[in-house]
C-alpha atoms as a PDB file:
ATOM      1  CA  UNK A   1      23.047  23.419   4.153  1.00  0.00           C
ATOM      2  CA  UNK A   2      19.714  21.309   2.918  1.00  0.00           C
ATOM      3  CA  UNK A   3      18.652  22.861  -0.418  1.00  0.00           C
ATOM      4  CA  UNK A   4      14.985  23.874  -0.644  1.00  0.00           C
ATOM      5  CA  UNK A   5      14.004  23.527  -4.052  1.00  0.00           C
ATOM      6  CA  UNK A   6      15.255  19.951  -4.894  1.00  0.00           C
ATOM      7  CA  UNK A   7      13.611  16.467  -5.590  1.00  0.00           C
ATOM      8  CA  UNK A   8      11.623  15.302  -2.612  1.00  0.00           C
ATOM      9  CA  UNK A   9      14.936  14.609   0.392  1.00  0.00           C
ATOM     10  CA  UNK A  10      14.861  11.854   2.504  1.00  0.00           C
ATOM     11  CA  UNK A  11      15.274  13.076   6.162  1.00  0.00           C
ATOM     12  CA  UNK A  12      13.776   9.730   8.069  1.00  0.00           C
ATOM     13  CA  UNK A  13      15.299   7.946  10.770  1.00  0.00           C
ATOM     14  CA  UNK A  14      16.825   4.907   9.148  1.00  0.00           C
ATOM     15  CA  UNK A  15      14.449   2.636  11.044  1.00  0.00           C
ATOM     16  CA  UNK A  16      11.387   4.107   8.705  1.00  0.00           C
ATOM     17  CA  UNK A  17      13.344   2.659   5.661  1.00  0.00           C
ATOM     18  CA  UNK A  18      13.783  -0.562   7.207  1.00  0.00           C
ATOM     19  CA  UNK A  19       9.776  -0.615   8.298  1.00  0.00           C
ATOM     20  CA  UNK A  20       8.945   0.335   4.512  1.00  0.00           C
ATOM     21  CA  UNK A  21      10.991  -2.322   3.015  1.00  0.00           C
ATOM     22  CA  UNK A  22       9.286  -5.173   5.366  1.00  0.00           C
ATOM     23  CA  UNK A  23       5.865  -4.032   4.551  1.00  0.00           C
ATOM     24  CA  UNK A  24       6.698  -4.004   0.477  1.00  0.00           C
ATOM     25  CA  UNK A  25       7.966  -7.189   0.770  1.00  0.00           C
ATOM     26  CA  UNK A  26       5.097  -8.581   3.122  1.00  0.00           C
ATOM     27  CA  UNK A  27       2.915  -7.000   0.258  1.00  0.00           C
ATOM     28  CA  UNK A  28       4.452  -8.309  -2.682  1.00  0.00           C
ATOM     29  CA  UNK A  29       4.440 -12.242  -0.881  1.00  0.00           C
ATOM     30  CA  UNK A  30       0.488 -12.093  -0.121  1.00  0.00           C
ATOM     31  CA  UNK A  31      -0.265 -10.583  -3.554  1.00  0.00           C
ATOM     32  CA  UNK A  32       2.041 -13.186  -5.188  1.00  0.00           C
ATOM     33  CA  UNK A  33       0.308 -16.305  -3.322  1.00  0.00           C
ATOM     34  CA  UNK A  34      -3.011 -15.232  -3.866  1.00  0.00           C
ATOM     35  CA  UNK A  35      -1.686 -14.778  -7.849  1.00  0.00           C
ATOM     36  CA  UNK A  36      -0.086 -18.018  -7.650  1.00  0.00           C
ATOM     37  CA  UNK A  37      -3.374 -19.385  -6.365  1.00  0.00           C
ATOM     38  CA  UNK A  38      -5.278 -18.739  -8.948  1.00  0.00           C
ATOM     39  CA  UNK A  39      -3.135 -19.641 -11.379  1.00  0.00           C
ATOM     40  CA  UNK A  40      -2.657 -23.044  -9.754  1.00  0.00           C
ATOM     41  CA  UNK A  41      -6.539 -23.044 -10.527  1.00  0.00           C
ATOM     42  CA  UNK A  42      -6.670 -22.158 -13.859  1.00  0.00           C
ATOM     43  CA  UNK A  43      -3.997 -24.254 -14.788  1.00  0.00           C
ATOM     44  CA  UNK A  44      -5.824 -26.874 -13.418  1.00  0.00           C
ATOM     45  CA  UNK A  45      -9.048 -26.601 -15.373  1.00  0.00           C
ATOM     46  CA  UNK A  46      -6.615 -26.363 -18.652  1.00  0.00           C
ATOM     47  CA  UNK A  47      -5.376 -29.236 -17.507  1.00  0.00           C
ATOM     48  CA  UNK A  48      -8.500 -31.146 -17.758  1.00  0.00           C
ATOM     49  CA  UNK A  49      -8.766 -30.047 -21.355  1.00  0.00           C
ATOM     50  CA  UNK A  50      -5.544 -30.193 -22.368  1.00  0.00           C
ATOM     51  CA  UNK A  51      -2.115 -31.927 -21.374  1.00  0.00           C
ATOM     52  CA  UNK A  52       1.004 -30.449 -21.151  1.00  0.00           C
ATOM     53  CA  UNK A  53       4.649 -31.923 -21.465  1.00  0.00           C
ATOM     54  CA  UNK A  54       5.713 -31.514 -18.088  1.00  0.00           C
ATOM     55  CA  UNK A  55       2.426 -31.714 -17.022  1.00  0.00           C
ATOM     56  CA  UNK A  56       1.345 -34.877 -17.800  1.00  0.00           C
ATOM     57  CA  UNK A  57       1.523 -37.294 -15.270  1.00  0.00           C
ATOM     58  CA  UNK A  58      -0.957 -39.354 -12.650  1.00  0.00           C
ATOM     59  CA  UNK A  59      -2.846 -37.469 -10.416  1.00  0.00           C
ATOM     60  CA  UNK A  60      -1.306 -34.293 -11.942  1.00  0.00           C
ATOM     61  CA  UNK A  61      -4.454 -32.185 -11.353  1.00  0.00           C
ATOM     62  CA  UNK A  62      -4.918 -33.472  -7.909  1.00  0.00           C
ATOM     63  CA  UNK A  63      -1.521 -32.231  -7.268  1.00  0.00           C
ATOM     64  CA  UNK A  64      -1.735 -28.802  -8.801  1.00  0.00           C
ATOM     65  CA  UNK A  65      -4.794 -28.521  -6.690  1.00  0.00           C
ATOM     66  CA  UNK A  66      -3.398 -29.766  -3.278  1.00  0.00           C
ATOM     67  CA  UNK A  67      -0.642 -26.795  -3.999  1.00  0.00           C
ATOM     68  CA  UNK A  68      -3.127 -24.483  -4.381  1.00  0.00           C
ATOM     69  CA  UNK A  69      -5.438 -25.321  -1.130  1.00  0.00           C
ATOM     70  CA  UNK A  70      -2.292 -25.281   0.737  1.00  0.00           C
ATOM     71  CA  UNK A  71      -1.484 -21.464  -0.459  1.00  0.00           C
ATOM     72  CA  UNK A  72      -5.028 -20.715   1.017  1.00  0.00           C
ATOM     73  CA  UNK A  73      -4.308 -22.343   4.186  1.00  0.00           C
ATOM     74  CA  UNK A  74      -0.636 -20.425   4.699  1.00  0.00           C
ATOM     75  CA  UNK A  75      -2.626 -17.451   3.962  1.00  0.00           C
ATOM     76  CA  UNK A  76      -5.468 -17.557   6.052  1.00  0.00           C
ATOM     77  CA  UNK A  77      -3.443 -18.997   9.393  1.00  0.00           C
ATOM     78  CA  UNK A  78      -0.624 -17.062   8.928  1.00  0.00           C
ATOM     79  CA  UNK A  79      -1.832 -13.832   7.388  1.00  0.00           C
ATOM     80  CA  UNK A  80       1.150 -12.066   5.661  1.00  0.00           C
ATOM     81  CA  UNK A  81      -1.020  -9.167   5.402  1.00  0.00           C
ATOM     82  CA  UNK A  82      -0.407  -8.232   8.745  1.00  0.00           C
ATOM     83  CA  UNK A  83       3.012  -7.771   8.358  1.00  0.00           C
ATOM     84  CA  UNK A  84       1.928  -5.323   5.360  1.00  0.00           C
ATOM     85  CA  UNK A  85      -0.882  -2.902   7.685  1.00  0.00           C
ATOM     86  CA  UNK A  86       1.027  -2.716  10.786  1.00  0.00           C
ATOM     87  CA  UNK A  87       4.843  -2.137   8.973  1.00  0.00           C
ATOM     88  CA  UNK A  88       3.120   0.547   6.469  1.00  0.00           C
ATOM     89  CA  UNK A  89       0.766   2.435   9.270  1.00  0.00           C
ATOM     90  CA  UNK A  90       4.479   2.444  11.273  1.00  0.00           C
ATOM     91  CA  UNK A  91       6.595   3.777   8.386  1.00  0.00           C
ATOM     92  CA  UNK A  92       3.956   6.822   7.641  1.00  0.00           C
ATOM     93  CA  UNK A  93       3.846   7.260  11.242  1.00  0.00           C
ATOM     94  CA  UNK A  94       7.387   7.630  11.339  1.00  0.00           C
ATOM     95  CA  UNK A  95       7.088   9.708   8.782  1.00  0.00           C
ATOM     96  CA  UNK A  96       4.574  12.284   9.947  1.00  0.00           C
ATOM     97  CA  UNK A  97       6.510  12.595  13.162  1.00  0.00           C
ATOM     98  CA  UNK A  98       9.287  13.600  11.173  1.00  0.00           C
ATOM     99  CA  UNK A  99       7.719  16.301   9.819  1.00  0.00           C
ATOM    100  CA  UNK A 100       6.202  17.223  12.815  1.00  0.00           C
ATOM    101  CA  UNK A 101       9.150  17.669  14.864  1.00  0.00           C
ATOM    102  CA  UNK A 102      10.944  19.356  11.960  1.00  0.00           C
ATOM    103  CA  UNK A 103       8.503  21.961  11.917  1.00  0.00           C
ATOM    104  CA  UNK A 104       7.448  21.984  15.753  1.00  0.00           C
ATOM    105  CA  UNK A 105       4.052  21.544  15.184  1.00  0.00           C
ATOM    106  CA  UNK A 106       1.994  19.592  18.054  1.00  0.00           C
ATOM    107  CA  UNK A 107       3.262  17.161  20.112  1.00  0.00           C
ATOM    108  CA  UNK A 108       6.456  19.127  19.640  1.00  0.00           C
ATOM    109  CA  UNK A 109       7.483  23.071  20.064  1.00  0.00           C
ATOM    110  CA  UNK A 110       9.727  22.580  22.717  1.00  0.00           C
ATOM    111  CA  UNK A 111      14.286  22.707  22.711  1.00  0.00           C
ATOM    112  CA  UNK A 112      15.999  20.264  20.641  1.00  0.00           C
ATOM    113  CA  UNK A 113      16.945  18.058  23.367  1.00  0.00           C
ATOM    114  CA  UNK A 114      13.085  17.671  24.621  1.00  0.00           C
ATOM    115  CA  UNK A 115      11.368  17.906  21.331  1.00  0.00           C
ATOM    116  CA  UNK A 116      13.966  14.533  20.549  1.00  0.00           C
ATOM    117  CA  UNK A 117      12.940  12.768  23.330  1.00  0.00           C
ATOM    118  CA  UNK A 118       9.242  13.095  22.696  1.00  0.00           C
ATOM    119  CA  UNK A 119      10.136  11.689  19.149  1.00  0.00           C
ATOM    120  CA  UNK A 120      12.234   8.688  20.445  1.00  0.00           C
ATOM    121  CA  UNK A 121       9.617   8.036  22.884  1.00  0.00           C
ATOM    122  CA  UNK A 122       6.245   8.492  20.228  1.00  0.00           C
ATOM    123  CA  UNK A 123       8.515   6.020  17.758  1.00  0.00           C
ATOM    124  CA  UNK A 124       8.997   2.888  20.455  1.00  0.00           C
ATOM    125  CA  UNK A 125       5.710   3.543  21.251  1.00  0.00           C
ATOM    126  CA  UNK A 126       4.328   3.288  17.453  1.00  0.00           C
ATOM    127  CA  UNK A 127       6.785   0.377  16.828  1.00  0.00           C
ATOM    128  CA  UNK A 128       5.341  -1.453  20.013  1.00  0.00           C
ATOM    129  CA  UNK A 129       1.964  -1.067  18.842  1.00  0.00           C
ATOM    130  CA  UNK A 130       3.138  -2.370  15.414  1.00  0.00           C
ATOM    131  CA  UNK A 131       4.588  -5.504  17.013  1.00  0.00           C
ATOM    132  CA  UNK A 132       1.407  -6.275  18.862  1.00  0.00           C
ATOM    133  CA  UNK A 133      -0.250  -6.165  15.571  1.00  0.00           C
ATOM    134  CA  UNK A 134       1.699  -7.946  13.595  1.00  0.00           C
ATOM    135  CA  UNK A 135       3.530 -10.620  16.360  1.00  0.00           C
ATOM    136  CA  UNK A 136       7.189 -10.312  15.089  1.00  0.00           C
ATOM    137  CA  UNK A 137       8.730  -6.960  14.723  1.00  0.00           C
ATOM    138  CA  UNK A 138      11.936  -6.293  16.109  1.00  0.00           C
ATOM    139  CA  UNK A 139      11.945  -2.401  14.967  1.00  0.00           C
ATOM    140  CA  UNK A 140      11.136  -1.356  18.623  1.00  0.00           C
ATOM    141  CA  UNK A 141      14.488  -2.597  19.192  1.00  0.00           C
ATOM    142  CA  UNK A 142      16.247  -0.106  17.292  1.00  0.00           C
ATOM    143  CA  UNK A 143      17.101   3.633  17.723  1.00  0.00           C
ATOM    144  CA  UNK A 144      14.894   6.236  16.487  1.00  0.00           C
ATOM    145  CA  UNK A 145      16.583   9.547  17.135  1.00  0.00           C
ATOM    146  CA  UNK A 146      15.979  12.483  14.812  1.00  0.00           C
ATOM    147  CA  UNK A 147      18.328  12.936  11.841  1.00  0.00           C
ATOM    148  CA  UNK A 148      20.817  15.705  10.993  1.00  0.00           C
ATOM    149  CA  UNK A 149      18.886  16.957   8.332  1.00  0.00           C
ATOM    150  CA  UNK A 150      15.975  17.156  10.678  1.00  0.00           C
ATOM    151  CA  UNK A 151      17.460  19.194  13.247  1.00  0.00           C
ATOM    152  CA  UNK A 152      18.892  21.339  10.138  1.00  0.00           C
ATOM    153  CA  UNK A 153      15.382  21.915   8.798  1.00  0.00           C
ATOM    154  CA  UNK A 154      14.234  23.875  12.473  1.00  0.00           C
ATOM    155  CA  UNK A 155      16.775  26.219  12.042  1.00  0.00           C
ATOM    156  CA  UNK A 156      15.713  27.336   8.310  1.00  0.00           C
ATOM    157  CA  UNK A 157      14.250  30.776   8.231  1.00  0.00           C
ATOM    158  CA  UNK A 158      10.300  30.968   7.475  1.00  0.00           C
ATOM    159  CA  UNK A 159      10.212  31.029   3.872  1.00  0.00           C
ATOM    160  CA  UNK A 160      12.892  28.522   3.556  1.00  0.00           C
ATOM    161  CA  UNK A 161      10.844  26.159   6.051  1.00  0.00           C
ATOM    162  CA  UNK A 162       7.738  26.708   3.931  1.00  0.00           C
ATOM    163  CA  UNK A 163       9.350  26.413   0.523  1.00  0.00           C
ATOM    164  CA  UNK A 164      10.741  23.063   1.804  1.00  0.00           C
ATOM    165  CA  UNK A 165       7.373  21.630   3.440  1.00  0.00           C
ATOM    166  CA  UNK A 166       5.759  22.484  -0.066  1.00  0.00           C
ATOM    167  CA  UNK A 167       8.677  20.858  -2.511  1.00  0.00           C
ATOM    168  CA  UNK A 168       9.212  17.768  -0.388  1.00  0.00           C
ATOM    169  CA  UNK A 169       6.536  16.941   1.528  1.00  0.00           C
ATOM    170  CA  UNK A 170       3.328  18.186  -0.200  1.00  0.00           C
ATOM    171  CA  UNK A 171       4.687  18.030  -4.009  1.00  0.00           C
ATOM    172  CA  UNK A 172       5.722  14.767  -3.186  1.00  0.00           C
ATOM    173  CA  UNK A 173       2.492  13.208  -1.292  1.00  0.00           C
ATOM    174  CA  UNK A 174       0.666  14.921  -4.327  1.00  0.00           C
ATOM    175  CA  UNK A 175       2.157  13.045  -6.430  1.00  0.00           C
ATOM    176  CA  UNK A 176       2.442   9.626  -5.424  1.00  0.00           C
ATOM    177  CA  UNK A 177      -1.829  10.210  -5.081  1.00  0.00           C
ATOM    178  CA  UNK A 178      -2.213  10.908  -8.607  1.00  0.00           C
ATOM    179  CA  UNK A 179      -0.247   8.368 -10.049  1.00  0.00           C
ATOM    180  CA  UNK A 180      -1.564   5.846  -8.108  1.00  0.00           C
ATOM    181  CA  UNK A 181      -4.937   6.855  -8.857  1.00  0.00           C
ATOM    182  CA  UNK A 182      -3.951   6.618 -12.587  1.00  0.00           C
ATOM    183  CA  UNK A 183      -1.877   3.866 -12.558  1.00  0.00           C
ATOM    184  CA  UNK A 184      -5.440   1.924 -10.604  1.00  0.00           C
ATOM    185  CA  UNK A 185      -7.716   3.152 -12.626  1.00  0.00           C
ATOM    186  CA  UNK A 186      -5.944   1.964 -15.790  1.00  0.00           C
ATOM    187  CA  UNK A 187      -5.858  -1.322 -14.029  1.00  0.00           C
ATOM    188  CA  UNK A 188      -9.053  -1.067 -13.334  1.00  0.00           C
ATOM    189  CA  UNK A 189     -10.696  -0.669 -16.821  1.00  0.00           C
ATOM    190  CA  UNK A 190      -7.933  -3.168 -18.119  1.00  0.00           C
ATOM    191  CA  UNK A 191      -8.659  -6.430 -15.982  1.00  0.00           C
ATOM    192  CA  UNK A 192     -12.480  -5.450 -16.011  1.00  0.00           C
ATOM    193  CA  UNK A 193     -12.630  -5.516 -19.928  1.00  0.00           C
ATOM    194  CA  UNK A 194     -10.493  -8.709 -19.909  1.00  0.00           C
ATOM    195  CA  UNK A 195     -12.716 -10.400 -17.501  1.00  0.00           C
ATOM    196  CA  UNK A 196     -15.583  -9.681 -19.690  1.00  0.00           C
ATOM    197  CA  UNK A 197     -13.876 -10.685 -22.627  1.00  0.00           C
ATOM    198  CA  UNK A 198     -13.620 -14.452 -21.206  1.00  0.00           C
ATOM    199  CA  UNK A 199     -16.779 -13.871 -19.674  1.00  0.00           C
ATOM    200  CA  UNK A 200     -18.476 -13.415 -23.242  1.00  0.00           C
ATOM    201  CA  UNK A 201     -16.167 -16.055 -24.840  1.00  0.00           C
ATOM    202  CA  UNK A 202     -17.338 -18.961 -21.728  1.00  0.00           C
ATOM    203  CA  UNK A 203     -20.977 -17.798 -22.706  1.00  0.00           C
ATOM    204  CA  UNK A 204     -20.127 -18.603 -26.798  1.00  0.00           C
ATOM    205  CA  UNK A 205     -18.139 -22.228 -26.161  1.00  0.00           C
ATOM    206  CA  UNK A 206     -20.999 -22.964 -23.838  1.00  0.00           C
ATOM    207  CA  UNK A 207     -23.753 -22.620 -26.021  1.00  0.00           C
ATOM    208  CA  UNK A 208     -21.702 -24.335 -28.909  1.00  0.00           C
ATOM    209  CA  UNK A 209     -21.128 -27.385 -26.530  1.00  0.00           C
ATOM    210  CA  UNK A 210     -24.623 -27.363 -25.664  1.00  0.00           C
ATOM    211  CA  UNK A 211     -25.797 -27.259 -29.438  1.00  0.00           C
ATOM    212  CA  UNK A 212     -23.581 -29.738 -30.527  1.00  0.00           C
ATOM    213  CA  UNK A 213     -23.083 -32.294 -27.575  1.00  0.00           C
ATOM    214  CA  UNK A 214     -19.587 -33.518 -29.556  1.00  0.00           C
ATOM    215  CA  UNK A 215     -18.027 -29.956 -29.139  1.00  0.00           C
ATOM    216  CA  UNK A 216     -16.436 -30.416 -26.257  1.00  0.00           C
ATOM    217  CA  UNK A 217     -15.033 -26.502 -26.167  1.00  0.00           C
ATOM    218  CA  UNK A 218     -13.091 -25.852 -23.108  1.00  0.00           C
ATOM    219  CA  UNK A 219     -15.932 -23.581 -21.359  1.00  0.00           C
ATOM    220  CA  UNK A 220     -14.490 -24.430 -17.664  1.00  0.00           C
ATOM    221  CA  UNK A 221     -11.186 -23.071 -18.465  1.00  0.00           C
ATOM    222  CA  UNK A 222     -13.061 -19.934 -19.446  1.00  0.00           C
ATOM    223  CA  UNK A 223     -15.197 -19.811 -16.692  1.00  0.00           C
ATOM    224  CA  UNK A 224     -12.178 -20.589 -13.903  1.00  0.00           C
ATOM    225  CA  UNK A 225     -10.129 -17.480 -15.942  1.00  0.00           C
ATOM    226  CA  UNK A 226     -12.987 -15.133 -15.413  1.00  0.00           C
ATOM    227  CA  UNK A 227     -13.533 -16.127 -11.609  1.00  0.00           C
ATOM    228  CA  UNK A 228      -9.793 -15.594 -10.884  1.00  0.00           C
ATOM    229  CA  UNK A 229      -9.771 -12.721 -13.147  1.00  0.00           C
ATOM    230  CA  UNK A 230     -12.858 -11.067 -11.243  1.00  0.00           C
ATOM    231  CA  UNK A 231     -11.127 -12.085  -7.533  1.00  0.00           C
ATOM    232  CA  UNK A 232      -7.762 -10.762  -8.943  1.00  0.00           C
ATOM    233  CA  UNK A 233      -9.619  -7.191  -9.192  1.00  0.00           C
ATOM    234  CA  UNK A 234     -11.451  -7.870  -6.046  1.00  0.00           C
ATOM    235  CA  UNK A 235      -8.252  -8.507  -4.255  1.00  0.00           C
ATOM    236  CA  UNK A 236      -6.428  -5.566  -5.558  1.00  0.00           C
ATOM    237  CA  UNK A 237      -9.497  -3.268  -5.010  1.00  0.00           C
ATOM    238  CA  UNK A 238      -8.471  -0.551  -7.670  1.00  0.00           C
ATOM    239  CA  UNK A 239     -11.743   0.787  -8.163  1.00  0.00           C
ATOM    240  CA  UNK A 240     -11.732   1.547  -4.376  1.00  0.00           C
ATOM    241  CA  UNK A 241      -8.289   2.448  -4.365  1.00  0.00           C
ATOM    242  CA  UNK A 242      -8.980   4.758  -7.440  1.00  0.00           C
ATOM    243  CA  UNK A 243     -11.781   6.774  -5.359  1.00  0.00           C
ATOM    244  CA  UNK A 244      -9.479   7.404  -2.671  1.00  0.00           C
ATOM    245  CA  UNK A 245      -6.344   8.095  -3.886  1.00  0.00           C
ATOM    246  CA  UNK A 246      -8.376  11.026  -6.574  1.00  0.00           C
ATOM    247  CA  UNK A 247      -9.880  12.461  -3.459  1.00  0.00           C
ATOM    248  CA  UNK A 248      -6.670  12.445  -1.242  1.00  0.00           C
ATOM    249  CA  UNK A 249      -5.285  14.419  -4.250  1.00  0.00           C
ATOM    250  CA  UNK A 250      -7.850  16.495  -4.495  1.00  0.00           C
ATOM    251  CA  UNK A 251      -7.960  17.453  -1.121  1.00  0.00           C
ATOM    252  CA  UNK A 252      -4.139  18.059  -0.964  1.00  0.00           C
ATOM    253  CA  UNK A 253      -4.567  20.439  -3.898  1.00  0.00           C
ATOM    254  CA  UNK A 254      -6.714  22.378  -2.102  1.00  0.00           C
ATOM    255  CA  UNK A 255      -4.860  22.616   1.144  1.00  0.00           C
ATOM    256  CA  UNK A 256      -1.580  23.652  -0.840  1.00  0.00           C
ATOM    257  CA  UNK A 257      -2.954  26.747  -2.305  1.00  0.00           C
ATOM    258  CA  UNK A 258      -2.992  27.902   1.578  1.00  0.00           C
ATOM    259  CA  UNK A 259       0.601  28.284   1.514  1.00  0.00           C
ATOM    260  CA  UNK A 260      -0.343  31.594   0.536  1.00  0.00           C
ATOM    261  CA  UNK A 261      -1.795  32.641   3.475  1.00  0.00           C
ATOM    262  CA  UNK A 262       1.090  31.785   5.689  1.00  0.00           C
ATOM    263  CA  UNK A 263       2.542  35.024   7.538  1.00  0.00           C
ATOM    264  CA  UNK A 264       3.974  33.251  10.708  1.00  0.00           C
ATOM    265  CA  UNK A 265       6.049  30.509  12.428  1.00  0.00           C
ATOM    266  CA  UNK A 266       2.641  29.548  13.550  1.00  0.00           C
ATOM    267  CA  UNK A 267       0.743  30.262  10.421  1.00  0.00           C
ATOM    268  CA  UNK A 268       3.203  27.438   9.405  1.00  0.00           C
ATOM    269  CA  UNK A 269       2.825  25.349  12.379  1.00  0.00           C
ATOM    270  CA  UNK A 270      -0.692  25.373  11.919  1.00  0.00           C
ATOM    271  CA  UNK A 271      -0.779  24.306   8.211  1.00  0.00           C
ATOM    272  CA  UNK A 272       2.107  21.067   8.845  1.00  0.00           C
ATOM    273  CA  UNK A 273      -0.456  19.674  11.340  1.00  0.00           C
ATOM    274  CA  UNK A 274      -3.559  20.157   9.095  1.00  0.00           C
ATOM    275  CA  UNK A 275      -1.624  18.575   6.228  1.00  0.00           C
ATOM    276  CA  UNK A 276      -0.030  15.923   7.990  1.00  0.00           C
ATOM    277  CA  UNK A 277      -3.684  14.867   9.266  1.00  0.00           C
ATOM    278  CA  UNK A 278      -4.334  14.637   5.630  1.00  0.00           C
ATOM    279  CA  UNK A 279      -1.827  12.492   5.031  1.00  0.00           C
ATOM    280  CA  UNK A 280      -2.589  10.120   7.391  1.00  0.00           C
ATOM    281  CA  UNK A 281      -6.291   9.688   7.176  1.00  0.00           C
ATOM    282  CA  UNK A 282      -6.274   7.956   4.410  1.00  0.00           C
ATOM    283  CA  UNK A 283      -3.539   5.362   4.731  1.00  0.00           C
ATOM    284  CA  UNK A 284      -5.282   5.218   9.043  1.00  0.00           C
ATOM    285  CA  UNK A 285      -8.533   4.618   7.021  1.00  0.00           C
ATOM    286  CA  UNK A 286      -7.338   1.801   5.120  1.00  0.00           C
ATOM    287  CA  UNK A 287      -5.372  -0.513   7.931  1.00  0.00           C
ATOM    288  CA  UNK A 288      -8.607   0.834  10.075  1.00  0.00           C
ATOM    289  CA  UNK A 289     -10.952  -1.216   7.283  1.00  0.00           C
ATOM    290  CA  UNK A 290      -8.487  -4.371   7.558  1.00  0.00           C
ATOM    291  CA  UNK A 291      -8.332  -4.544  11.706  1.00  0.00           C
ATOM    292  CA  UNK A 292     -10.442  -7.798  12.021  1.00  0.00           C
ATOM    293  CA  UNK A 293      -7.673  -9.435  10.283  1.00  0.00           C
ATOM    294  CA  UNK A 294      -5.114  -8.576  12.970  1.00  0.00           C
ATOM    295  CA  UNK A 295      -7.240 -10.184  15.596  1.00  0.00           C
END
């Protein structure tokens, strides 16, 4: 028997976990080369300041900044980002066609037997689509039937259904938006303040070394910091991220306190397929922003 008022359950096809680990690990290896990248940079204008141990050799510089041109290449011919997009659009796709068929709401409403072909079919289909996207998934290969717990979850009475959907799926989703949102904005106000930090001490060493031509203060360093420091924030987007994630919240705040209003099978029919087109406009919205990259 599946308990209804537990911690968030995981009833997904084993694929989506597969799916979700490939696109957090094709997430964490872009964001770490374009980290490493501009480290590589600002250890290079430290270098021509200062030496270092290790460091100092011939043509040390030149080398630190080969490394770094030839993280920019990898990344820009062959785009580990893709991997990210198309593996997390597939994994929340899986996802909300979980809790679609769980619930019968459309494309299903149909037996067991049907209603679990339509979701084998709609997840080759989705992990097709993901391996035109991103040129070397496999996950169409695997099998995608419903779960136990899935079937177990259509034959829950109606307040058991709803009490579930609310606990699980919206609790959950509501969530993960508003500590992301926090956890960005922090990040935000954090790196911003930082940058402006070096940004104010590049402005001081530079008029120093220009008032007193023997200074030599190490304004470069400063001034590479800030850049990377400003193109970190850029790259991360948590301003943007911020904005969205607070009004995805928002939004699925408001849709919860329908719950309410649910009478029916298809009161509750109706309110799975509004929310799960919540939940997927915004993460749609994002790989929709990032689709010249695919091409």
């Amino acid at each position: 028997m599946i308990s209804t008022n537990k911690a968030p359950l995981i009833i997904y096809p084993e694929l989506q976990k597969l799916v979700s680990n490939k696109s957090k690990l094709a997430q964490k290896c872009h964001f770490y080369l374009i980290f490493l990248n501009l480290a590589l940079l600002v250890t290079a204008a430290f270098l021509s300041k200062f030496k270092i141990g290790i460091l100092d050799f011939q043509f040390n510089q030149t080398l630190i900044l080969v490394c770094g041109f030839s993280i920019l290449v990898y990344l820009g011919l062959i785009k580990p980002e893709r991997a990210w997009y198309a593996s997390r659009s597939l994994s929340e796709t899986i996802k909300t066609l979980s809790w679609r068929f769980c619930y019968k709401a459309g494309p299903f409403g149909n037996s067991d037997e049907t209603d679990s072909s339509i979701f084998a079919e709609r997840v080759r289909e989705s992990c097709m689509e993901s391996d035109s996207v991103d040129g070397f998934s496999a996950g169409y290969r695997l099998p995608a039937e419903p779960t136990p717990q899935m079937l177990l979850i259509r034959e829950l009475t109606l307040e058991e259904k709803t009490e579930f959907y609310v606990v699980n799926r919206v609790g959950s989703q509501l969530s993960w938006y508003k500590r992301k949102a926090k956890a960005n904005k922090t990040l935000a106000k954090f790196i911003f303040a930082l940058s402006c930090f070096v940004s104010a001490g590049a402005v001081v060493f530079s008029y120093f070394n220009e008032l007193r031509g023997n200074a030599q203060l190490p304004t470069d360093l400063l001034i590479a910091l800030s850049s990377s420091l400003i193109a970190w924030m850029q790259t991360k987007k948590y301003t943007e991220l911020t904005a969205a994630y607070e009004l995805t919240a928002y939004e699925i705040s408001l849709a919860r306190d329908l719950v309410h209003s649910l009478k029916t099978s298809l009161d509750l029919e109706r309110f799975v397929d509004e929310m799960e087109n919540l939940f997927s406009r915004e993460h749609t919205q994002w790989i929709a922003k990032r689709q010249p990259l695919f091409r």
